[in-house]
N, C-alpha and C. Protein backbone atom coordinates (compact mmCIF):
# COMPACT_ATOMS: atom_id res chain seq x y z
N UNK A 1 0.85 -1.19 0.00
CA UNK A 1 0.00 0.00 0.00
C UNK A 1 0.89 1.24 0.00
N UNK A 2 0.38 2.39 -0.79
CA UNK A 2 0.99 3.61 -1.15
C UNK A 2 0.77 4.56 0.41
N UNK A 3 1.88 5.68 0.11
CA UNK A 3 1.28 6.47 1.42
C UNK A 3 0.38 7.44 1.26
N UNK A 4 0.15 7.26 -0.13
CA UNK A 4 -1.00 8.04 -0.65
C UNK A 4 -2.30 7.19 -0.62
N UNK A 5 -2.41 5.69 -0.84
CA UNK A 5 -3.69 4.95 -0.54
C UNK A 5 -3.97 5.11 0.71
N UNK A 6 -2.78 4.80 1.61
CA UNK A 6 -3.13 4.86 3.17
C UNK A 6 -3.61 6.34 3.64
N UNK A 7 -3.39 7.22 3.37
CA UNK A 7 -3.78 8.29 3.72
C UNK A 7 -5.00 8.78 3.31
N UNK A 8 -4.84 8.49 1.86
CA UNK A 8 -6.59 8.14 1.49
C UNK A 8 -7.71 7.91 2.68
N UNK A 9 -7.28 6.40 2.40
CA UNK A 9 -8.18 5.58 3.69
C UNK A 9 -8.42 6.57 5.16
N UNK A 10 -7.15 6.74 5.80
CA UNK A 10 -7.35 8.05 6.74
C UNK A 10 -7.73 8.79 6.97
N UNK A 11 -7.97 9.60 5.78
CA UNK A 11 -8.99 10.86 5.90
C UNK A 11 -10.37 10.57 5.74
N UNK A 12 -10.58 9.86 5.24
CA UNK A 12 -11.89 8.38 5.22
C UNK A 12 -12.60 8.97 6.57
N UNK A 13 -11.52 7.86 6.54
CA UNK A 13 -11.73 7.56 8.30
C UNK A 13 -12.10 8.63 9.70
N UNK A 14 -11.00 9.67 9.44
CA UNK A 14 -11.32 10.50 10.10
C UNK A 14 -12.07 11.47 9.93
N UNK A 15 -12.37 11.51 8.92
CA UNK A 15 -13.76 12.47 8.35
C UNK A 15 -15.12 11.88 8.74
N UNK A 16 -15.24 10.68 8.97
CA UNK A 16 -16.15 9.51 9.36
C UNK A 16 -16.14 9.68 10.77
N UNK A 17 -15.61 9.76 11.67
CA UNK A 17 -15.63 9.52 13.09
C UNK A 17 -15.44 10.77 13.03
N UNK A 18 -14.76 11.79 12.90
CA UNK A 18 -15.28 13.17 13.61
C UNK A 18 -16.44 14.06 12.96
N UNK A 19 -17.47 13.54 11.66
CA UNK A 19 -18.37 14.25 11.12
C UNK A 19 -17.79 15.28 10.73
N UNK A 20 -16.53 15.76 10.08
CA UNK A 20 -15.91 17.25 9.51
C UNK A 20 -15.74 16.57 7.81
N UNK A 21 -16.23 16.60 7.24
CA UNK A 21 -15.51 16.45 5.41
C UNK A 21 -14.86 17.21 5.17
N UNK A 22 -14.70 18.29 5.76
CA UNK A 22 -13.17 18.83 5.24
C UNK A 22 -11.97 19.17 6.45
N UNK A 23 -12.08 17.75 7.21
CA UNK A 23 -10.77 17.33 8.25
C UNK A 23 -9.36 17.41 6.82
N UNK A 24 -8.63 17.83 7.41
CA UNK A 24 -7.62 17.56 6.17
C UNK A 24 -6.21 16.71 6.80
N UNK A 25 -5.76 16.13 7.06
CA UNK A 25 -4.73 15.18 7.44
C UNK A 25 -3.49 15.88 7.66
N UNK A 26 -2.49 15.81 8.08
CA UNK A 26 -1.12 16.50 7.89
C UNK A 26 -0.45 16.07 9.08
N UNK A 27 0.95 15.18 8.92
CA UNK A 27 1.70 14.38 9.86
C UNK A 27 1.87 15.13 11.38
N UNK A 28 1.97 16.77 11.27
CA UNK A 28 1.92 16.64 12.63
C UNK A 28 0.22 16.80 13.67
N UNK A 29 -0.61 17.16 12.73
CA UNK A 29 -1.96 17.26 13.75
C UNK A 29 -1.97 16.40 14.46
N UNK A 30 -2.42 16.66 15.53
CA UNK A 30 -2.50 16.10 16.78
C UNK A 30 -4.04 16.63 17.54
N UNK A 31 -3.83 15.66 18.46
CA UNK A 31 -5.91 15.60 19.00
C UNK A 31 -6.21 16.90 19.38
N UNK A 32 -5.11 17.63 20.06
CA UNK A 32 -5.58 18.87 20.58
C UNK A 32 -6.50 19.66 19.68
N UNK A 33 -6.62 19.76 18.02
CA UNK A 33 -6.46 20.35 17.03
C UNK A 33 -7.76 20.17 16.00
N UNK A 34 -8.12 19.04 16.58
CA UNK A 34 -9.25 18.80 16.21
C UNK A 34 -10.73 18.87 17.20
N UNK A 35 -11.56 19.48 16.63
CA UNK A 35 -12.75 19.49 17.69
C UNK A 35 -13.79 18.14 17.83
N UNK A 36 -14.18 18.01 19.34
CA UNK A 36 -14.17 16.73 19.55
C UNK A 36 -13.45 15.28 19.72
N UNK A 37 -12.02 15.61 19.66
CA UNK A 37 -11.31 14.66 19.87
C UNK A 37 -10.94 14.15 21.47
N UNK A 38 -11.71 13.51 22.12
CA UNK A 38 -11.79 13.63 23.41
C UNK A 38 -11.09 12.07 23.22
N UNK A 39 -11.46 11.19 24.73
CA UNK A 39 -11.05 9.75 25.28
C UNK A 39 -12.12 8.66 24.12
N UNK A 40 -13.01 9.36 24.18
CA UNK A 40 -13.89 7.86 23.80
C UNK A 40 -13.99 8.21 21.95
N UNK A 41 -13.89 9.20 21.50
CA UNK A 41 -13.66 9.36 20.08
C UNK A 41 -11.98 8.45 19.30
N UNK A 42 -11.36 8.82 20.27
CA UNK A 42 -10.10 8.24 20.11
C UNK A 42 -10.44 6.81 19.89
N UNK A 43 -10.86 6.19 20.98
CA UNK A 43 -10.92 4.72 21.14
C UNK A 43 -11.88 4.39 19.61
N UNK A 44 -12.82 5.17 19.11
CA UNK A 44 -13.58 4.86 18.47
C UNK A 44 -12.88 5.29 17.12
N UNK A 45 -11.90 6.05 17.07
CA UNK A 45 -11.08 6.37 15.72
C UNK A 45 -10.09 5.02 15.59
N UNK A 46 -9.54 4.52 16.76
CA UNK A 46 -8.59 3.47 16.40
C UNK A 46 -9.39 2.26 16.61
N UNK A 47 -10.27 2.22 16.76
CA UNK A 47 -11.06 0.65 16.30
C UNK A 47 -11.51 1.11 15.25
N UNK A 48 -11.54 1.91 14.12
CA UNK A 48 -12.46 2.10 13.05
C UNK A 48 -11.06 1.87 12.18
N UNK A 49 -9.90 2.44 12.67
CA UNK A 49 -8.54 2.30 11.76
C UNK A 49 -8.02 0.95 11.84
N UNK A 50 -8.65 0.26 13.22
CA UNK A 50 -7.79 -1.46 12.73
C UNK A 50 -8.95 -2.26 12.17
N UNK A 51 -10.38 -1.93 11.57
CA UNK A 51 -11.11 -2.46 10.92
C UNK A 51 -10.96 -2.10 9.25
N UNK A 52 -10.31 -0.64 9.34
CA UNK A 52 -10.20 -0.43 7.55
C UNK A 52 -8.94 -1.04 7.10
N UNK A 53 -7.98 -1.02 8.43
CA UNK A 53 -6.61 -1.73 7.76
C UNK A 53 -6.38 -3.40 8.24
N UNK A 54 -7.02 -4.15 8.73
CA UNK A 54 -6.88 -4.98 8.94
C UNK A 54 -6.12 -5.37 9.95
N UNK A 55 -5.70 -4.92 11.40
CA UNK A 55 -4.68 -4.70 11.93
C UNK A 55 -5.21 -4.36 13.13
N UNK A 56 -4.22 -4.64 14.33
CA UNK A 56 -4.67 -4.65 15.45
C UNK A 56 -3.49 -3.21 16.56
N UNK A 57 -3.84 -2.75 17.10
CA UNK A 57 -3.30 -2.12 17.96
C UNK A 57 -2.81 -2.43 19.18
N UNK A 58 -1.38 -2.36 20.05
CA UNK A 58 -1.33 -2.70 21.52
C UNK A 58 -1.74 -1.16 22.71
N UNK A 59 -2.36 -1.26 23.48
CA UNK A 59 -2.24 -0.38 24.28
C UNK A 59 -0.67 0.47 24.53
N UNK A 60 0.33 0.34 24.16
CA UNK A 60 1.67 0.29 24.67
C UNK A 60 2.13 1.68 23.25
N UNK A 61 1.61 0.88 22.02
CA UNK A 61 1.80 1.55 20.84
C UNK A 61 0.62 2.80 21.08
N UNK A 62 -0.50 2.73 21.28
CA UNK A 62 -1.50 3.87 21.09
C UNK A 62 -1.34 4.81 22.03
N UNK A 63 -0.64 4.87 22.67
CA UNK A 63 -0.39 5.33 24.11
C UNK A 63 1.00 6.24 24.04
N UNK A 64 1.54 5.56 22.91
CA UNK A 64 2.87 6.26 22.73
C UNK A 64 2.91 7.42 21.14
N UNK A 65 1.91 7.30 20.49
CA UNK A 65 1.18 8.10 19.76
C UNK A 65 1.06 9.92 19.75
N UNK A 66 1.99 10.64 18.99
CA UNK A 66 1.70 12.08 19.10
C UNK A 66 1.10 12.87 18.35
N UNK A 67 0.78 12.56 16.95
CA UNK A 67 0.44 13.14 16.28
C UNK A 67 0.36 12.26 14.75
N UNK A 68 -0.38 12.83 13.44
CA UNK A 68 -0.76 11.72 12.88
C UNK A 68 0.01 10.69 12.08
N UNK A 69 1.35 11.86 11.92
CA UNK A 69 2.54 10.91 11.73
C UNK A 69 2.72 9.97 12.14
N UNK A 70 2.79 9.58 13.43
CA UNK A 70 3.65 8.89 13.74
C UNK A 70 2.32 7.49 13.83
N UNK A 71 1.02 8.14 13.82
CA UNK A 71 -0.01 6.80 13.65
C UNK A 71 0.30 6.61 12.26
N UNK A 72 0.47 7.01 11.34
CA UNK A 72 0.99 6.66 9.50
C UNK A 72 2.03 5.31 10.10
N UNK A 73 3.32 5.72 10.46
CA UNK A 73 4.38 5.12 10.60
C UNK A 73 3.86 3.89 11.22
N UNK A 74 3.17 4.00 12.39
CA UNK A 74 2.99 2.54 13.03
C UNK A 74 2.09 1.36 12.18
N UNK A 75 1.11 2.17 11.73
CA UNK A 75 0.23 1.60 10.56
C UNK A 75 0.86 0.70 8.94
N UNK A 76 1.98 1.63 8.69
CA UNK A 76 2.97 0.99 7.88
C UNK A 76 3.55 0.12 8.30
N UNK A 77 3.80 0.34 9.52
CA UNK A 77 4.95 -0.95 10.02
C UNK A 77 4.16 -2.32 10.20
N UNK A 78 2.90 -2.29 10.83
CA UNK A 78 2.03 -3.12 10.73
C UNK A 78 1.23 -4.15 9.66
N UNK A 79 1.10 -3.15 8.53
CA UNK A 79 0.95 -3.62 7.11
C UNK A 79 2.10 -3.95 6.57
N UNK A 80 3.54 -3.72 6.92
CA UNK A 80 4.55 -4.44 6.61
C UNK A 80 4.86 -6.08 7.30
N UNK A 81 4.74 -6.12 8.95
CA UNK A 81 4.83 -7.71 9.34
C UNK A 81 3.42 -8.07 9.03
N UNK A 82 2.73 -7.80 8.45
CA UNK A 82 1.49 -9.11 7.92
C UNK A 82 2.02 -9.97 6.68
């Protein structure tokens, strides 16, 4: 997968769980930055991201998470050991 398919999918996604269609993506946004990004949106953004990518999350990894970069990177790495 491209980092342009995956990001695709992402903005999908996050346009989907926060109701904004014009959320626009960019490696460093971070939750602060978005409205509505509270505890239980989160949980509900990363179970919606390991159902579009096939892929599972550890508490350890989501936890260590700053911004959307670095969820790209882990997501790649993930779709790489499958």
């Amino acid at each position: 997968m491209t980092t342009e398919q995956m990001q695709s999918i992402l903005t999908e996604v996050f346009r989907d769980v926060f109701s904004d269609d014009e959320l626009v993506l960019r490696p460093d946004l971070s939750a602060k930055e978005v409205d509505g990004w509270d505890s239980l949106t989160h949980i509900r953004l990363l179970v919606t991201i390991e159902r579009a990518f096939q892929i599972k999350f550890t508490v350890t990894e989501v936890g260590e998470l700053k911004n959307v970069g670095e969820l790209m990177t882990l997501i790649q790495a993930k779709l790489s050991a499958k």
